[in-house]
Protein backbone atom coordinates (compact mmCIF):
# COMPACT_ATOMS: atom_id res chain seq x y z
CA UNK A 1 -19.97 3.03 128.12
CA UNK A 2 -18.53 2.17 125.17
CA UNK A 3 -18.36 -1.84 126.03
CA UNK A 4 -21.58 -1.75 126.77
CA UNK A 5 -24.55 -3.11 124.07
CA UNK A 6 -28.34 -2.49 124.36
CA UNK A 7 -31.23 -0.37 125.19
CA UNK A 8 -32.15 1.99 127.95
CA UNK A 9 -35.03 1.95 130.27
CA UNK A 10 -36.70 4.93 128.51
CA UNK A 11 -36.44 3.39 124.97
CA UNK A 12 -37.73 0.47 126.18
CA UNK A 13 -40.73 1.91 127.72
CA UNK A 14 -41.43 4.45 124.65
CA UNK A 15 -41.33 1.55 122.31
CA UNK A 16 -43.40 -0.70 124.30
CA UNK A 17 -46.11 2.45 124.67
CA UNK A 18 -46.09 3.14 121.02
CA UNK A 19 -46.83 -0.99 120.29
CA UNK A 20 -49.57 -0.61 122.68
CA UNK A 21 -51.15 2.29 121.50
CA UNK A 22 -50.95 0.23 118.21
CA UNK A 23 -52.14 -2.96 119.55
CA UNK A 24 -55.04 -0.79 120.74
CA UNK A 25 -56.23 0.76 117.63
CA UNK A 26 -56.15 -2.44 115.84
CA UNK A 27 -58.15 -4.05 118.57
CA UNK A 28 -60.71 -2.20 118.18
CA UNK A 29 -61.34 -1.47 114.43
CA UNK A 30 -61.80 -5.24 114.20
CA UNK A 31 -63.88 -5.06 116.89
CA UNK A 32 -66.32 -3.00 115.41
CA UNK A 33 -66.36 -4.08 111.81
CA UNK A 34 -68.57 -7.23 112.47
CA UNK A 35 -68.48 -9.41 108.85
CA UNK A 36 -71.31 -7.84 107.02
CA UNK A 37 -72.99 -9.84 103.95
CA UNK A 38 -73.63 -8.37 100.78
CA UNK A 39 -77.33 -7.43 100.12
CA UNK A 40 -77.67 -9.56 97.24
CA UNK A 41 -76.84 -12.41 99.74
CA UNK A 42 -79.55 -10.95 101.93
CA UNK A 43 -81.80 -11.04 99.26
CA UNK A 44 -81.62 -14.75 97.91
CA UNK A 45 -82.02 -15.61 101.70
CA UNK A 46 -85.07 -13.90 101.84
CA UNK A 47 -85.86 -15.33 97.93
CA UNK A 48 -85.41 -18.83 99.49
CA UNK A 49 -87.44 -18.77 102.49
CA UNK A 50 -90.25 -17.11 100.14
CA UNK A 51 -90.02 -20.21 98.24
CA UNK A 52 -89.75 -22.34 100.92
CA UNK A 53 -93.20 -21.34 102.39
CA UNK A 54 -94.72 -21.29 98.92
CA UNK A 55 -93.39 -24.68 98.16
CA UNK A 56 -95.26 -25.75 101.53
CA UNK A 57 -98.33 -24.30 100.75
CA UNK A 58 -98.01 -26.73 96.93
CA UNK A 59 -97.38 -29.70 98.53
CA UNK A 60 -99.23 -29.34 102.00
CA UNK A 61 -102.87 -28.02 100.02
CA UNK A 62 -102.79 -25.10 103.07
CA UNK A 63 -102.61 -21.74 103.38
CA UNK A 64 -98.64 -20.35 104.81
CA UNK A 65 -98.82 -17.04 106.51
CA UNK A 66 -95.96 -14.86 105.84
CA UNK A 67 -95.07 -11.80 108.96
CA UNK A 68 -92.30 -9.35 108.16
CA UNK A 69 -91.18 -7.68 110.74
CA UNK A 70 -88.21 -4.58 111.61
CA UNK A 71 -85.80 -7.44 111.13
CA UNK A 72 -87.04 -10.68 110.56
CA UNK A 73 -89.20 -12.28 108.04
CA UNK A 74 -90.99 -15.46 109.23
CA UNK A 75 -93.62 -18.03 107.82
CA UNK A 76 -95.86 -20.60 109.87
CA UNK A 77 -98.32 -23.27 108.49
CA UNK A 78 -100.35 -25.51 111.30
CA UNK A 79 -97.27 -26.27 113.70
CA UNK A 80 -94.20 -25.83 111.04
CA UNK A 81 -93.08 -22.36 111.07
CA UNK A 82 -89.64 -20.72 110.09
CA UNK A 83 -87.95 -17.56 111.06
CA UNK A 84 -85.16 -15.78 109.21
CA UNK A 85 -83.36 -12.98 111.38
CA UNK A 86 -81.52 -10.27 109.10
CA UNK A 87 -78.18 -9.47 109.45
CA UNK A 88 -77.45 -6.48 111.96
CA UNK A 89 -76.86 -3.99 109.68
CA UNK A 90 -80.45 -4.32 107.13
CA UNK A 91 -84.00 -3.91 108.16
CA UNK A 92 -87.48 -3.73 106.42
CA UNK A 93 -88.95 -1.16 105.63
CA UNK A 94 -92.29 -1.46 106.07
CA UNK A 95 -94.46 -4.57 108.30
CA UNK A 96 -96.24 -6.71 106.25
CA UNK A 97 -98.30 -9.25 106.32
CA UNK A 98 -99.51 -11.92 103.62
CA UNK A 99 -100.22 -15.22 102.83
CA UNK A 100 -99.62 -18.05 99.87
CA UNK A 101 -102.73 -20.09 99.48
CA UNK A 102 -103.19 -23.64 98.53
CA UNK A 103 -102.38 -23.12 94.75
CA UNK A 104 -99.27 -20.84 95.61
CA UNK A 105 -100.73 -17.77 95.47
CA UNK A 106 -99.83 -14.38 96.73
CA UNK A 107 -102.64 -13.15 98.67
CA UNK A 108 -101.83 -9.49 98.16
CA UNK A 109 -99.73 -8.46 95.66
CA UNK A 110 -97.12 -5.63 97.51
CA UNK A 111 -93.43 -4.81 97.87
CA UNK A 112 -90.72 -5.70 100.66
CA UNK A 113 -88.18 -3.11 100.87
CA UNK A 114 -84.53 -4.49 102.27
CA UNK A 115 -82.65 -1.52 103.25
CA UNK A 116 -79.00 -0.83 104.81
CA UNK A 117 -77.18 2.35 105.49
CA UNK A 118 -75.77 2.67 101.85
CA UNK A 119 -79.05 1.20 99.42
CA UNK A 120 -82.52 -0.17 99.47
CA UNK A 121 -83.48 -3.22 97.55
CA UNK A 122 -87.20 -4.18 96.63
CA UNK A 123 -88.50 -7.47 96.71
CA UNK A 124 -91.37 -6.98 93.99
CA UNK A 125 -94.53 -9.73 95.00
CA UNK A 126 -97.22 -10.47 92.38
CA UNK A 127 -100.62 -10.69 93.57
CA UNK A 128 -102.18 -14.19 91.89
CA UNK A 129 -99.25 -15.97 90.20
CA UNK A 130 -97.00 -16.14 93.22
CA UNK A 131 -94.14 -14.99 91.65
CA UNK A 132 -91.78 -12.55 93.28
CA UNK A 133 -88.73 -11.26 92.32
CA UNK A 134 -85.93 -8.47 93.51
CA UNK A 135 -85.73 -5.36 91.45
């Protein structure tokens, strides 16, 4: 026995189980923690389409109709249309619906809520200027 160098059966297979078992844990926490953006990254997206559709409404002289959904917020004008799908983990908290009007204009003045597990962010919208702005 003496001359002999290596490992046994049974450490073999106790090793290899305790690498799976690893392997297997690992697996699945990155699995399950999908990349998640921050909310203020949520936030200018939603910032940008909202200027997007009130930038349309400027240069095309027409009304934009804004929909916000559980988890989307979309605008359409005549056949051009946009949708912007949140990230899994936020929602809205209420549905709303408005429009900008030829000059820019927010129909009716309001506030989108953004929310995610840990915090709620609120999209303030001024009735008559247009302006809008997260608080």
């Amino acid at each position: 026995m003496l001359g002999k160098k290596g490992f046994t059966m049974v450490e073999m297979l106790f090793v290899l189980s305790i690498m799976i078992v690893l392997s297997v844990f690992t697996l699945h926490f990155s699995i399950s923690n999908r990349p998640k953006i921050a909310i203020e990254q949520q936030c200018s997206q939603i910032i940008s389409l909202l200027e997007e559709a009130k930038m349309l409404a400027l240069t095309s002289h027409d009304q934009v109709d804004i929909n916000i959904s559980s988890n989307q917020i979309s605008y359409s004008q005549g056949n051009k249309s946009r949708t912007l799908l949140l990230n899994f983990s936020y929602y809205f908290k209420y549905y709303y619906d408005f429009h900008f009007n030829k000059n820019g204009n927010i129909s009716s003045g309001g506030r989108i809520e953004l929310g995610n597990t840990n915090e709620i962010k609120t999209i303030i919208l001024n009735v008559g200027s247009g302006a809008f702005y997260v608080r």
